[in-house]
N, C-alpha and C. Protein backbone atom coordinates (compact mmCIF):
# COMPACT_ATOMS: atom_id res chain seq x y z
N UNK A 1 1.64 -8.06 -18.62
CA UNK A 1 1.86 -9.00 -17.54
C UNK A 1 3.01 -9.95 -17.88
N UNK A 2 2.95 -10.01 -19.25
CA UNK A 2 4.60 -11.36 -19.81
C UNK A 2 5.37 -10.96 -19.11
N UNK A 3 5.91 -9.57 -19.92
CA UNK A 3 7.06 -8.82 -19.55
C UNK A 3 7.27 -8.45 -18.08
N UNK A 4 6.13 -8.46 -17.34
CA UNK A 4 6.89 -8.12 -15.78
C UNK A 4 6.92 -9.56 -15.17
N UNK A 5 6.29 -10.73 -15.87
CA UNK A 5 6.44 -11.91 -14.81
C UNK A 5 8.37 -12.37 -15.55
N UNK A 6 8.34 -12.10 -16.74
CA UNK A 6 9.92 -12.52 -16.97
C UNK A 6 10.70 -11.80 -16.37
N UNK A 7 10.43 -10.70 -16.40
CA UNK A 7 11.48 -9.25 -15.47
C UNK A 7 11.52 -10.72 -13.94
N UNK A 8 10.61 -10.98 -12.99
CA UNK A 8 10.75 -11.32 -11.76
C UNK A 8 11.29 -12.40 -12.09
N UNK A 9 10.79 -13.29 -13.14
CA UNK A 9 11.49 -14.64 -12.79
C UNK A 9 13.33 -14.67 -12.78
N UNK A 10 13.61 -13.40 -13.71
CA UNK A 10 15.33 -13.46 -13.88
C UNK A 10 15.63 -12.36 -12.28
N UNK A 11 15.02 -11.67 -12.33
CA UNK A 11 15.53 -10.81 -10.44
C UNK A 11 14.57 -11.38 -9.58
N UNK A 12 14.72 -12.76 -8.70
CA UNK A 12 14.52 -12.74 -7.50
C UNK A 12 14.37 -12.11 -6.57
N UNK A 13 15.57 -11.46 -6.26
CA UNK A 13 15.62 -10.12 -5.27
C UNK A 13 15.11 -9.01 -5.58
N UNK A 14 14.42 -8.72 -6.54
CA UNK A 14 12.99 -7.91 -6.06
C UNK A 14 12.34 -8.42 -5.41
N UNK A 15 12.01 -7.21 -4.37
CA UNK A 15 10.73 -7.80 -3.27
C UNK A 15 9.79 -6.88 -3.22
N UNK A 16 8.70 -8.20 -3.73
CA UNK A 16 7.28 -7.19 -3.84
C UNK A 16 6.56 -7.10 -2.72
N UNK A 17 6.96 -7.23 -1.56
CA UNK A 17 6.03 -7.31 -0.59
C UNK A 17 5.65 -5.74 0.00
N UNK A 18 6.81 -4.70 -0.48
CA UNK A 18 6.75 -3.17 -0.79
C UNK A 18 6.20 -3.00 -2.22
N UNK A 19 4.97 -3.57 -2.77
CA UNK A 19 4.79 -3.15 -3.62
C UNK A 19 4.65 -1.92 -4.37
N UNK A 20 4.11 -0.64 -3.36
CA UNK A 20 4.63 0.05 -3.90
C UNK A 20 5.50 1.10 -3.93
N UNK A 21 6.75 0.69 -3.74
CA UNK A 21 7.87 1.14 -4.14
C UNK A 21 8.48 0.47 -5.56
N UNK A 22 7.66 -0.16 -6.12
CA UNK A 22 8.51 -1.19 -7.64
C UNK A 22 7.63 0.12 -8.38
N UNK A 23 8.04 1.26 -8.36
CA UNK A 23 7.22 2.20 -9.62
C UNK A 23 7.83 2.06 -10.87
N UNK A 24 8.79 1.86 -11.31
CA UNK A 24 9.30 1.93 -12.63
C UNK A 24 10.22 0.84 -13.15
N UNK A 25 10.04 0.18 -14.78
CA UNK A 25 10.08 -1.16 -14.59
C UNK A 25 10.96 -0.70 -16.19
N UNK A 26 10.26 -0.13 -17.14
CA UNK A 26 11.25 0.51 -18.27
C UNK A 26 10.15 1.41 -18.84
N UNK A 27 10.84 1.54 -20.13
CA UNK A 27 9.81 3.12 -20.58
C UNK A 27 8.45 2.56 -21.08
N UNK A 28 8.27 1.02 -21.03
CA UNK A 28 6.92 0.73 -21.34
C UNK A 28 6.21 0.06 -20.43
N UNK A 29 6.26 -0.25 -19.54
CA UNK A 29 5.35 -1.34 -18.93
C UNK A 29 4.90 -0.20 -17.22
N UNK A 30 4.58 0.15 -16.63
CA UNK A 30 4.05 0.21 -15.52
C UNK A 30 4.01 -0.68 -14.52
N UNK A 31 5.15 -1.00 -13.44
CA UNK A 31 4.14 -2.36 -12.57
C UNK A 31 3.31 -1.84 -12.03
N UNK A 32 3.10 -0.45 -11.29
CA UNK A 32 1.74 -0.38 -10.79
C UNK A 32 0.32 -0.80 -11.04
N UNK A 33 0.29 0.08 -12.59
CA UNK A 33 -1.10 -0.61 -13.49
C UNK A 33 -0.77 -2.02 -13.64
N UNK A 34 0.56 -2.84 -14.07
CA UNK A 34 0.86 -4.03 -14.26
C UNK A 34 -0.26 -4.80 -12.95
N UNK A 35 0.04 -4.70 -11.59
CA UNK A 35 -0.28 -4.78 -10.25
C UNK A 35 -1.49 -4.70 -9.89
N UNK A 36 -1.72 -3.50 -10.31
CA UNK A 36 -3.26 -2.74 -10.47
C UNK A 36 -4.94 -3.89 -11.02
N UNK A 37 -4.05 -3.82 -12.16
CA UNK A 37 -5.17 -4.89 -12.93
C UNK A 37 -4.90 -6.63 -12.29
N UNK A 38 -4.01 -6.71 -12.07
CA UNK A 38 -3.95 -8.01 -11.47
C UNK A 38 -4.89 -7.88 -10.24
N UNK A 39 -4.56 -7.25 -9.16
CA UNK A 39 -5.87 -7.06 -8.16
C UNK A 39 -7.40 -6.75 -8.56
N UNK A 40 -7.31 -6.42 -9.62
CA UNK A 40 -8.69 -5.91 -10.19
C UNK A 40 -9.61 -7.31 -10.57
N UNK A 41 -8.67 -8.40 -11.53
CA UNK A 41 -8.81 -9.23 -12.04
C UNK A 41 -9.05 -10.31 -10.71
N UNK A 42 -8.65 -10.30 -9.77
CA UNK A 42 -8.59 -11.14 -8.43
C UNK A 42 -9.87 -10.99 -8.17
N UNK A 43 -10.35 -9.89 -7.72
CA UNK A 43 -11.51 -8.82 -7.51
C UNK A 43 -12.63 -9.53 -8.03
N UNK A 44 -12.47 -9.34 -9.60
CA UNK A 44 -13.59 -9.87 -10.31
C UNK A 44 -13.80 -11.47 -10.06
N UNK A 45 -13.08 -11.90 -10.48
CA UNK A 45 -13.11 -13.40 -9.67
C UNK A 45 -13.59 -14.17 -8.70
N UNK A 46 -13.33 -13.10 -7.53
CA UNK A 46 -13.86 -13.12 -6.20
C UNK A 46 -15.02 -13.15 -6.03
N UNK A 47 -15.52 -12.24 -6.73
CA UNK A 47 -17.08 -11.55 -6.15
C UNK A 47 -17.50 -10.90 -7.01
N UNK A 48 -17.13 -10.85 -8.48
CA UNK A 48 -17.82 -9.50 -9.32
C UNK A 48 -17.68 -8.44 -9.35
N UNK A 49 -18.45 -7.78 -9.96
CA UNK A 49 -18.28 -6.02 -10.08
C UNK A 49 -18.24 -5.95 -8.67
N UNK A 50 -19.40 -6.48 -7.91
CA UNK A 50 -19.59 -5.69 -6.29
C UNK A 50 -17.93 -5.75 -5.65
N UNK A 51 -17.42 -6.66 -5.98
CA UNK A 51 -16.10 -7.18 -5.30
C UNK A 51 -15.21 -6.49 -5.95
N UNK A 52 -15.32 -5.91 -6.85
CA UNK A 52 -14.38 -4.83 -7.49
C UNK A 52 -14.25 -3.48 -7.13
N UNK A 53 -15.93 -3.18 -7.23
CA UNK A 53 -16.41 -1.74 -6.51
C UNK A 53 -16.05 -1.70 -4.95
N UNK A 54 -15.94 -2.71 -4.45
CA UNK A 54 -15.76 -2.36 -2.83
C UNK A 54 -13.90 -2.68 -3.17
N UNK A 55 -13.08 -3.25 -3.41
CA UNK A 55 -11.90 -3.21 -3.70
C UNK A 55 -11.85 -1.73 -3.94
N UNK A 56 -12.50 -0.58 -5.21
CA UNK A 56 -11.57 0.29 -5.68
C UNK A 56 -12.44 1.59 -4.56
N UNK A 57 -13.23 1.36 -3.68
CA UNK A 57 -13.43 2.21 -2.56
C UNK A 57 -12.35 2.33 -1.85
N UNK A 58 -11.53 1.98 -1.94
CA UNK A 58 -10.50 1.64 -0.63
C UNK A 58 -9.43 3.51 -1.06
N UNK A 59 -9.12 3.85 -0.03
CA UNK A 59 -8.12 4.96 -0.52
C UNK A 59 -6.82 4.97 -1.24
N UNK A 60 -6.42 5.21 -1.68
CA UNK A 60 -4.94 4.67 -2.01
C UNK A 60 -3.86 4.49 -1.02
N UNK A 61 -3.97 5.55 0.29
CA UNK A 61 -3.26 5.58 1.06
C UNK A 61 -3.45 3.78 2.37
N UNK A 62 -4.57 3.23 2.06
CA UNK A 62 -5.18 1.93 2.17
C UNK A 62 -4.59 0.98 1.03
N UNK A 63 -3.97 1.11 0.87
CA UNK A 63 -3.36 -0.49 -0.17
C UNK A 63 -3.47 -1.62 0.37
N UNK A 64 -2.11 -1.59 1.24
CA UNK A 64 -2.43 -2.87 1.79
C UNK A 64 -3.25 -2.91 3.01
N UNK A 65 -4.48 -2.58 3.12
CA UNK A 65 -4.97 -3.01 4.50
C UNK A 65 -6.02 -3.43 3.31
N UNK A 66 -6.10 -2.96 2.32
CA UNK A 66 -7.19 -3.35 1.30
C UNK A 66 -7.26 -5.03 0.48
N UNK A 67 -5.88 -5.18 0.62
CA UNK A 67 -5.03 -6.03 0.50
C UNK A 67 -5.91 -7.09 0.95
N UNK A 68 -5.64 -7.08 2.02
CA UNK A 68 -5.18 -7.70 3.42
C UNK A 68 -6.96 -8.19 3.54
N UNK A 69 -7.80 -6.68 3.41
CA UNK A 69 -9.12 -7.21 3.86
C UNK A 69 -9.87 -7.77 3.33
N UNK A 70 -9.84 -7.45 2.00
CA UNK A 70 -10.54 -8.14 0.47
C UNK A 70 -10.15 -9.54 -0.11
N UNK A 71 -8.05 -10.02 0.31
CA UNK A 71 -7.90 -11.45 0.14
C UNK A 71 -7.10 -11.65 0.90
N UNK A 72 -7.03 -11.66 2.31
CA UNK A 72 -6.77 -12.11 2.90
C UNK A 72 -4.92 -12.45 3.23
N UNK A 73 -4.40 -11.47 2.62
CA UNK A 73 -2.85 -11.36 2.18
C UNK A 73 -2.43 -9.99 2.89
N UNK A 74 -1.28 -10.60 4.18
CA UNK A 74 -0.58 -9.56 4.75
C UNK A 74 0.40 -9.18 3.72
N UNK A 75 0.93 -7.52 4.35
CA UNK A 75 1.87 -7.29 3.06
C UNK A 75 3.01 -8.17 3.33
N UNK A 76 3.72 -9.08 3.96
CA UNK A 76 4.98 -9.92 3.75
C UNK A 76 5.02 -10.79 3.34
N UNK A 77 3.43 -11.53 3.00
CA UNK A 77 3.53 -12.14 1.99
C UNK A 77 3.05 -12.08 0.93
N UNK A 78 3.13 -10.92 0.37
CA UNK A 78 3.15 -10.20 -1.10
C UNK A 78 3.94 -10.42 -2.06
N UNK A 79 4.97 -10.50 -1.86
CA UNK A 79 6.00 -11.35 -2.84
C UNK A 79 5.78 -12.26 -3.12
N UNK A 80 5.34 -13.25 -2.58
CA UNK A 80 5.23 -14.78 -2.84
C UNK A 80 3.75 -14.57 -3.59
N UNK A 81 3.09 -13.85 -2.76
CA UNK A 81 0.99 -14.02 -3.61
C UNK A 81 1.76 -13.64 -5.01
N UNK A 82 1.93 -12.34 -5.35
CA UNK A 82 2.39 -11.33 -6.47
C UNK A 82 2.64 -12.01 -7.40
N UNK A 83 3.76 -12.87 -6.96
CA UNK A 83 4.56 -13.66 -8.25
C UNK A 83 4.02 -14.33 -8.93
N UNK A 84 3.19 -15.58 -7.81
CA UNK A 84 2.45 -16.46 -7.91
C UNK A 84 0.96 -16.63 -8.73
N UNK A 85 0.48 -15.57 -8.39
CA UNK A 85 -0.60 -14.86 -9.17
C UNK A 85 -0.26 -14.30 -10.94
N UNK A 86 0.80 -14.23 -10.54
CA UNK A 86 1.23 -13.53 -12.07
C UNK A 86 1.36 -14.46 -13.04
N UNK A 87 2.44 -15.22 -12.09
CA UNK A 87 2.35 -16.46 -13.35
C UNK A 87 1.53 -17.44 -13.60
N UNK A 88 0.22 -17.32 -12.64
CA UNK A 88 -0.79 -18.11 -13.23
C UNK A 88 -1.28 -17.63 -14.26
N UNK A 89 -1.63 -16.05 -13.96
CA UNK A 89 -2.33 -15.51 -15.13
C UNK A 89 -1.76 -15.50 -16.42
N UNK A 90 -0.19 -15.48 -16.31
CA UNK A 90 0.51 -15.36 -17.74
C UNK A 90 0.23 -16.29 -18.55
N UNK A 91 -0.19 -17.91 -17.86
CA UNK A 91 -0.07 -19.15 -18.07
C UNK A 91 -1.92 -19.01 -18.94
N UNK A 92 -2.38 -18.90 -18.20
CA UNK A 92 -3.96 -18.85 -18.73
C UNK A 92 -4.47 -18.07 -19.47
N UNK A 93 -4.16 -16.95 -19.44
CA UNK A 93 -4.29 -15.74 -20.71
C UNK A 93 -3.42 -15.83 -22.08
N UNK A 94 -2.01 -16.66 -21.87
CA UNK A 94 -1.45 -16.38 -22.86
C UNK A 94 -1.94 -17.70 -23.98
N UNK A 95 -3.11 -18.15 -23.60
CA UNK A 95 -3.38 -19.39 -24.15
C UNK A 95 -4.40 -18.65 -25.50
């Protein structure tokens, strides 16, 4: 999660609100899984396992409506949640 919240803070103009189209970031990091576990971690937060288990019911071809239904985040403003979220977590985990 360091390494992709420094990747965004120096490119702005990535826009995550297509999240997934950001598939490849370098030969180590994943943003998907990067992405992945961040929603997972939201998930748990939210509501627990149950709130996780009904999050990872969703199809894949359902991203963002999963998004959208579980926290309340259209995909255009995905960029702004994404970032925002990231660098909280970088901030609190890296403690």
């Amino acid at each position: 999660m360091r390494r992709m919240n420094e990747y965004l803070k120096q490119h702005s103009e990535v826009n995550l609100s297509n999240l997934l189209d950001f598939w490849h970031f370098d030969a180590v990091t994943n943003p998907q899984m990067v992405f992945g576990g961040l929603f997972c971690q939201l998930a748990l937060e939210k509501g627990g396992l149950a709130e996780l288990k009904r999050l990872m019911n969703y199809d894949s071809d359902d991203f963002f409506k999963a998004i959208e239904m579980e926290f309340g985040i259209v995909k255009k403003d995905l960029n702004r949640f994404v970032r925002e979220k990231l660098d909280d977590y970088v901030l609190r985990f890296s403690k």
